[in-house]
N, C-alpha and C. Protein backbone atom coordinates (compact mmCIF):
# COMPACT_ATOMS: atom_id res chain seq x y z
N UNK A 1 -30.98 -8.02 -44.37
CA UNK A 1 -29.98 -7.02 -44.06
C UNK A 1 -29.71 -6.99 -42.56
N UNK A 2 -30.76 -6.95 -41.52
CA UNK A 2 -30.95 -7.57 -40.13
C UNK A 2 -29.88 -8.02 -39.89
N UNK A 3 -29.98 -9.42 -40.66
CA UNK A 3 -29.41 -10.56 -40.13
C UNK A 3 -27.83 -10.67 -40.31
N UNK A 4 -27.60 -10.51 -41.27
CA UNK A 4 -25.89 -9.47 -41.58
C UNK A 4 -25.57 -9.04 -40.70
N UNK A 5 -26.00 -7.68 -40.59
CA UNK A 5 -25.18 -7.24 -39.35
C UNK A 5 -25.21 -7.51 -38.33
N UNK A 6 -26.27 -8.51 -37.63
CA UNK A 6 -25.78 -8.46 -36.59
C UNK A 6 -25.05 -9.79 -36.31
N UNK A 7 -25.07 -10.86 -37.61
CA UNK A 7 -23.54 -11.64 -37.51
C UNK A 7 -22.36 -11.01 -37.78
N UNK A 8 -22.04 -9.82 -38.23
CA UNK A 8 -20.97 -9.03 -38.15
C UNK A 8 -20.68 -8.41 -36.94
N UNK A 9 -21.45 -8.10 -36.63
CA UNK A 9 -21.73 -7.29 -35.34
C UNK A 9 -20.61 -7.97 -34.15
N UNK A 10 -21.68 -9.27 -34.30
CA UNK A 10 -21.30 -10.37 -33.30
C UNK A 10 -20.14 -10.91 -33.38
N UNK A 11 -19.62 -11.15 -34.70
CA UNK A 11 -18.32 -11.51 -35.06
C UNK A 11 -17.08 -10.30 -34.68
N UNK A 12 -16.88 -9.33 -34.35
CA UNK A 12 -16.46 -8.47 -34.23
C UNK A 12 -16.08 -8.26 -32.92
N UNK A 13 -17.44 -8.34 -32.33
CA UNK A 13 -17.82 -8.30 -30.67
C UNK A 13 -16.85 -9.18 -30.40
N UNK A 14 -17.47 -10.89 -30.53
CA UNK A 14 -16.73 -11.90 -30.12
C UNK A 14 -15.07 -12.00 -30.84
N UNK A 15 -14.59 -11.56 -31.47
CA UNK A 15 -13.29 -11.36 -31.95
C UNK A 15 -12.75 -10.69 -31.06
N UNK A 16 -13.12 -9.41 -30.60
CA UNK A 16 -12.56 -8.40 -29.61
C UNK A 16 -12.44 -9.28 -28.25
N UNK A 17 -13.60 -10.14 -27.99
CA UNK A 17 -13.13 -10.72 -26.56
C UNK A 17 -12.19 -11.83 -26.84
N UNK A 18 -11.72 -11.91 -27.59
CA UNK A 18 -10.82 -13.10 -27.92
C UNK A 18 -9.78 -12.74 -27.34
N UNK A 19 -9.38 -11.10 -28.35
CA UNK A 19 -8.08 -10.68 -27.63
C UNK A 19 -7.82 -10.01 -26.99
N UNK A 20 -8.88 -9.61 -25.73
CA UNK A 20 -8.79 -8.66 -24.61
C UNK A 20 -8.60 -10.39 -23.52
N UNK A 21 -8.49 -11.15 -24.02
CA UNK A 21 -8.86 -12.34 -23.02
C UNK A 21 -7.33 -13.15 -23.14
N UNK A 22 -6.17 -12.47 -23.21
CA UNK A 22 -4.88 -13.07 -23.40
C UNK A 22 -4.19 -13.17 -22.11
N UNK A 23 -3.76 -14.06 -21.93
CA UNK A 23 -2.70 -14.83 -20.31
C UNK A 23 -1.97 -13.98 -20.51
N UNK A 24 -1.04 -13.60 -19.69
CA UNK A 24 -0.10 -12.83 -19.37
C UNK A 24 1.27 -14.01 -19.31
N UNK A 25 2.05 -13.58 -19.33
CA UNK A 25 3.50 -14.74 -19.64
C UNK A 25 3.84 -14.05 -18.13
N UNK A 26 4.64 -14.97 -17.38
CA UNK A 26 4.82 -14.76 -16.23
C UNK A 26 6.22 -13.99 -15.91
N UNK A 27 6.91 -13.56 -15.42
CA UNK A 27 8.16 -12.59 -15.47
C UNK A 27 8.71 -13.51 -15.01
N UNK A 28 10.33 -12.92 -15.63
CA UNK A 28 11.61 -13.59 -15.39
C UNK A 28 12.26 -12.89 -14.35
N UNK A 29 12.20 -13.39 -13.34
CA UNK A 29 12.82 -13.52 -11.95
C UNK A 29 14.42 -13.49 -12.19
N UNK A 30 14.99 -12.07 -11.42
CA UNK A 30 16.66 -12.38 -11.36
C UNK A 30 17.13 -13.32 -10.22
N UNK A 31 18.13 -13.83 -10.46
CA UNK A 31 18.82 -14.63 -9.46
C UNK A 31 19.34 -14.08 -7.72
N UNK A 32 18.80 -14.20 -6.96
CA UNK A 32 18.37 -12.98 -6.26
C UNK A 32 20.48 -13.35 -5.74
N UNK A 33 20.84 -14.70 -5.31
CA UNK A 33 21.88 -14.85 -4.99
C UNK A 33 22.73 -13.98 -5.56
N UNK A 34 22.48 -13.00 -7.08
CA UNK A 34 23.61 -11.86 -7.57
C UNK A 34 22.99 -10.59 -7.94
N UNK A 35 21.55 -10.97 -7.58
CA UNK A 35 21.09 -9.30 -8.09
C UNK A 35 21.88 -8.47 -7.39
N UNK A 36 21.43 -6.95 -8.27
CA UNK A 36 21.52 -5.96 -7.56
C UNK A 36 20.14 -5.19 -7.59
N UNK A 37 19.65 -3.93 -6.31
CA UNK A 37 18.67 -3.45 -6.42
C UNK A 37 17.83 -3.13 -7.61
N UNK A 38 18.28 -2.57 -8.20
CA UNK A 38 17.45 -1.97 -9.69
C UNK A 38 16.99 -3.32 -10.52
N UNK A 39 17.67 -4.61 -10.37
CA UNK A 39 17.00 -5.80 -10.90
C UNK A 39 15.62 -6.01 -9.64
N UNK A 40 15.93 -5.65 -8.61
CA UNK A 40 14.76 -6.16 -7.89
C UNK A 40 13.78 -5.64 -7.82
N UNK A 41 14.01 -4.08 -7.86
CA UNK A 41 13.00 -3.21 -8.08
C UNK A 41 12.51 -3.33 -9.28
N UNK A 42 13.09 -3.77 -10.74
CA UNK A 42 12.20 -3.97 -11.93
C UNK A 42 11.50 -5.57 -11.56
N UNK A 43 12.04 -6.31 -10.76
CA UNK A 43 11.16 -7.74 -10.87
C UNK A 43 10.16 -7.01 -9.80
N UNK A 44 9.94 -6.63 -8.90
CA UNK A 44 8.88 -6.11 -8.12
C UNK A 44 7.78 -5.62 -9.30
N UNK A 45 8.16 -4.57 -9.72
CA UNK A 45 7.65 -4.04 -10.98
C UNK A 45 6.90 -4.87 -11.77
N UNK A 46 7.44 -5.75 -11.81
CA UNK A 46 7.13 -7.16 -13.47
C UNK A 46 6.02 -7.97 -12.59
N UNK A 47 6.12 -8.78 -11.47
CA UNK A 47 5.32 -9.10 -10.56
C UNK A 47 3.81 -8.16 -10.38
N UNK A 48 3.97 -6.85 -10.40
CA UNK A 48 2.58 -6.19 -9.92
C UNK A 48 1.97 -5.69 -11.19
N UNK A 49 2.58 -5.95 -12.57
CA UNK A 49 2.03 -6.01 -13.50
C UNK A 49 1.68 -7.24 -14.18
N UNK A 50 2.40 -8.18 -13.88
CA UNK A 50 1.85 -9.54 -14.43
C UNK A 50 0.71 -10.08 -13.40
N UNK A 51 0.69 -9.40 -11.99
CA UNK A 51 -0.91 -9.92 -10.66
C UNK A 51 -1.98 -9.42 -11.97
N UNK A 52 -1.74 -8.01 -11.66
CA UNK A 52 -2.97 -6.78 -12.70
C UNK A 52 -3.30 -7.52 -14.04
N UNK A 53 -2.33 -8.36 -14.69
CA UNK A 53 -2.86 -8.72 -16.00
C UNK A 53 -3.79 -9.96 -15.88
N UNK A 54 -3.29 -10.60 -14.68
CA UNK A 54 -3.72 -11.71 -14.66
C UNK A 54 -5.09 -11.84 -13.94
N UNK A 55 -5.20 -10.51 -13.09
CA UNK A 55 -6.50 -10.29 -12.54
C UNK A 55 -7.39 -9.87 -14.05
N UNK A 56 -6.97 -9.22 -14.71
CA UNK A 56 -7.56 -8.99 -16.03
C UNK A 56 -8.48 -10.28 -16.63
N UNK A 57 -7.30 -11.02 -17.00
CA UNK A 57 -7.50 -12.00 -17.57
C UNK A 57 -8.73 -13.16 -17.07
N UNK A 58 -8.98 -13.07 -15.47
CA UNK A 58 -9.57 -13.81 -14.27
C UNK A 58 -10.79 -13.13 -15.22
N UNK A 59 -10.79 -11.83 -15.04
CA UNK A 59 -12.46 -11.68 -15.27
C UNK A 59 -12.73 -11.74 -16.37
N UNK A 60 -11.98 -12.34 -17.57
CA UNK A 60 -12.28 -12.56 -19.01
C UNK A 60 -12.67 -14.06 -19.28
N UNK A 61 -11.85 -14.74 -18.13
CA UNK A 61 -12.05 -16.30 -18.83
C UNK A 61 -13.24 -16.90 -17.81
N UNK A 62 -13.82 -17.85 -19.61
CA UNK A 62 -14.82 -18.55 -18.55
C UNK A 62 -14.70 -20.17 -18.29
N UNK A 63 -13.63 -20.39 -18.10
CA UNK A 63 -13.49 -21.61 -17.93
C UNK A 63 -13.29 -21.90 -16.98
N UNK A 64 -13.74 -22.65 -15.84
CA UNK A 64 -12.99 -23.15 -14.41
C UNK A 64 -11.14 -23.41 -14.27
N UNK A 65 -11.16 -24.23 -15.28
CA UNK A 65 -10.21 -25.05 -16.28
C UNK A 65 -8.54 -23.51 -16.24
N UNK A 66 -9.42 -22.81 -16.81
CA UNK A 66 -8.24 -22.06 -17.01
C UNK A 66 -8.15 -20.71 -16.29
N UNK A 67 -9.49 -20.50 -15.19
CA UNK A 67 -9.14 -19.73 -14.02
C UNK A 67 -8.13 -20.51 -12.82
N UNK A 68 -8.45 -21.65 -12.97
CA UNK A 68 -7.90 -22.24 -12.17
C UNK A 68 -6.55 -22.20 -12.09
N UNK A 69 -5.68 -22.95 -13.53
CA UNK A 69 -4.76 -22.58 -13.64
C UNK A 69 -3.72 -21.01 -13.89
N UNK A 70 -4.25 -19.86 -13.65
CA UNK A 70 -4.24 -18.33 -14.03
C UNK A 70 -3.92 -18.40 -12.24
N UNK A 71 -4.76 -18.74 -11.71
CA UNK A 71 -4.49 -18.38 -10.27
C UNK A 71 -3.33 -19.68 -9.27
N UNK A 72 -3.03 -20.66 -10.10
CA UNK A 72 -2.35 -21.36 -9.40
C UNK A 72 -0.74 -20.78 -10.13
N UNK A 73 -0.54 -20.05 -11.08
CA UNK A 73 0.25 -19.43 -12.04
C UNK A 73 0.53 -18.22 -11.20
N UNK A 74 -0.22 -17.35 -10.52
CA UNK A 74 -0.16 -16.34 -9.93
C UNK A 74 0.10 -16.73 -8.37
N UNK A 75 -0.46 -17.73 -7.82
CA UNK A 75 0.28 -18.02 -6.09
C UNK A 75 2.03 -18.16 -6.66
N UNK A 76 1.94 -19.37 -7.61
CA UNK A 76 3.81 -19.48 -7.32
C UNK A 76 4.27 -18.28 -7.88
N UNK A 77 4.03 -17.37 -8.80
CA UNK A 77 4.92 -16.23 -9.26
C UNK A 77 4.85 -15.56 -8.10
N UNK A 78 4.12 -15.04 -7.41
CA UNK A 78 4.11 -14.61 -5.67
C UNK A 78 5.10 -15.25 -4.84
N UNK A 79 5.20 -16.44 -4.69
CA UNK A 79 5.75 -17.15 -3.88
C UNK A 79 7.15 -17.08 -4.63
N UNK A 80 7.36 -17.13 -5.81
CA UNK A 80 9.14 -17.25 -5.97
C UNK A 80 9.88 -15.55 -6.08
N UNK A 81 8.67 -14.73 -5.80
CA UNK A 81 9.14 -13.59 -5.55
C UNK A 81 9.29 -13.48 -4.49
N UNK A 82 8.71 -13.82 -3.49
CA UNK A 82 9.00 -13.94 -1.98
C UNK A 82 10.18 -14.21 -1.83
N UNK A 83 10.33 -15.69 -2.24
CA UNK A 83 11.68 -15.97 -1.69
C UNK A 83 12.66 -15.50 -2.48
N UNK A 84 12.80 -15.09 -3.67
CA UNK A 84 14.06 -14.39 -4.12
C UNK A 84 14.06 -12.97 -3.14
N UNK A 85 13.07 -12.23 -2.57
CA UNK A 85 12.91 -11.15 -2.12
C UNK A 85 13.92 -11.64 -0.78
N UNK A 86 13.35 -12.51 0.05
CA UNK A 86 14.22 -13.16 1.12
C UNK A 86 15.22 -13.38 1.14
N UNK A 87 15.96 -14.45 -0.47
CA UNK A 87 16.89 -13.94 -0.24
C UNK A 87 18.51 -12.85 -0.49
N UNK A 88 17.91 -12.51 -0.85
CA UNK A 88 18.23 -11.22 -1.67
C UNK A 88 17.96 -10.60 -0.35
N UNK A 89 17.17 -9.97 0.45
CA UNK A 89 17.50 -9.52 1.83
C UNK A 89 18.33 -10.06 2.78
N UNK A 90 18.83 -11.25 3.09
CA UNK A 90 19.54 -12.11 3.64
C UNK A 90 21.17 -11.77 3.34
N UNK A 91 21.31 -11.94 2.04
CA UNK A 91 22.33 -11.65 1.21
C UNK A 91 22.95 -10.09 1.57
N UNK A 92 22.12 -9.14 1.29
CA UNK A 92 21.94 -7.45 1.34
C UNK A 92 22.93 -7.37 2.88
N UNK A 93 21.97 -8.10 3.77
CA UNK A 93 22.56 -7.92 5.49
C UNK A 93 23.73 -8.76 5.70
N UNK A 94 24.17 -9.79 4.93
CA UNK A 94 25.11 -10.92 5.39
C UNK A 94 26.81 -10.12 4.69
N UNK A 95 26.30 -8.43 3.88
CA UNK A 95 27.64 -9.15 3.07
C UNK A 95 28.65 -7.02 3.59
């Protein structure tokens, strides 16, 4: 009877980390060349919730393999928010 439950137990356990341990899909970036504010302010938005998920996710996975890629996933979503942020400020002052 022991031994049951605590392969249930375990199965359960390890099921739950399965799906607390899900990637985050990365946000869709507006075209900054036609946004308008309220698109930028929701991609700002989408950006500091897809970092948070993905920091989530960092401390769930144990793979080198796929921390690795989680954080090389998270520099460029940073980085193409930057520059849509740029230029989309550029744009804002030029027009």
């Amino acid at each position: 009877m022991i031994k049951v439950t605590a392969i249930v137990l375990s199965t359960v356990l390890f099921s739950g980390m399965t799906h607390a341990c899900s990637k985050p899909d990365a946000p869709v970036l507006p075209d900054a060349a036609t946004a308008v504010t309220a698109q930028m302010v929701k991609a700002k938005n989408d950006v500091k919730a897809y970092l948070s998920a993905a920091n989530t996710y960092l401390e769930c996975v144990s793979s080198d393999k796929a921390h690795n890629r989680m954080v090389k996933a998270m520099k460029r979503v940073g980085k193409e928010f930057n520059v849509a942020v740029r230029t989309y400020k550029e744009r804002m002052a030029n027009s």
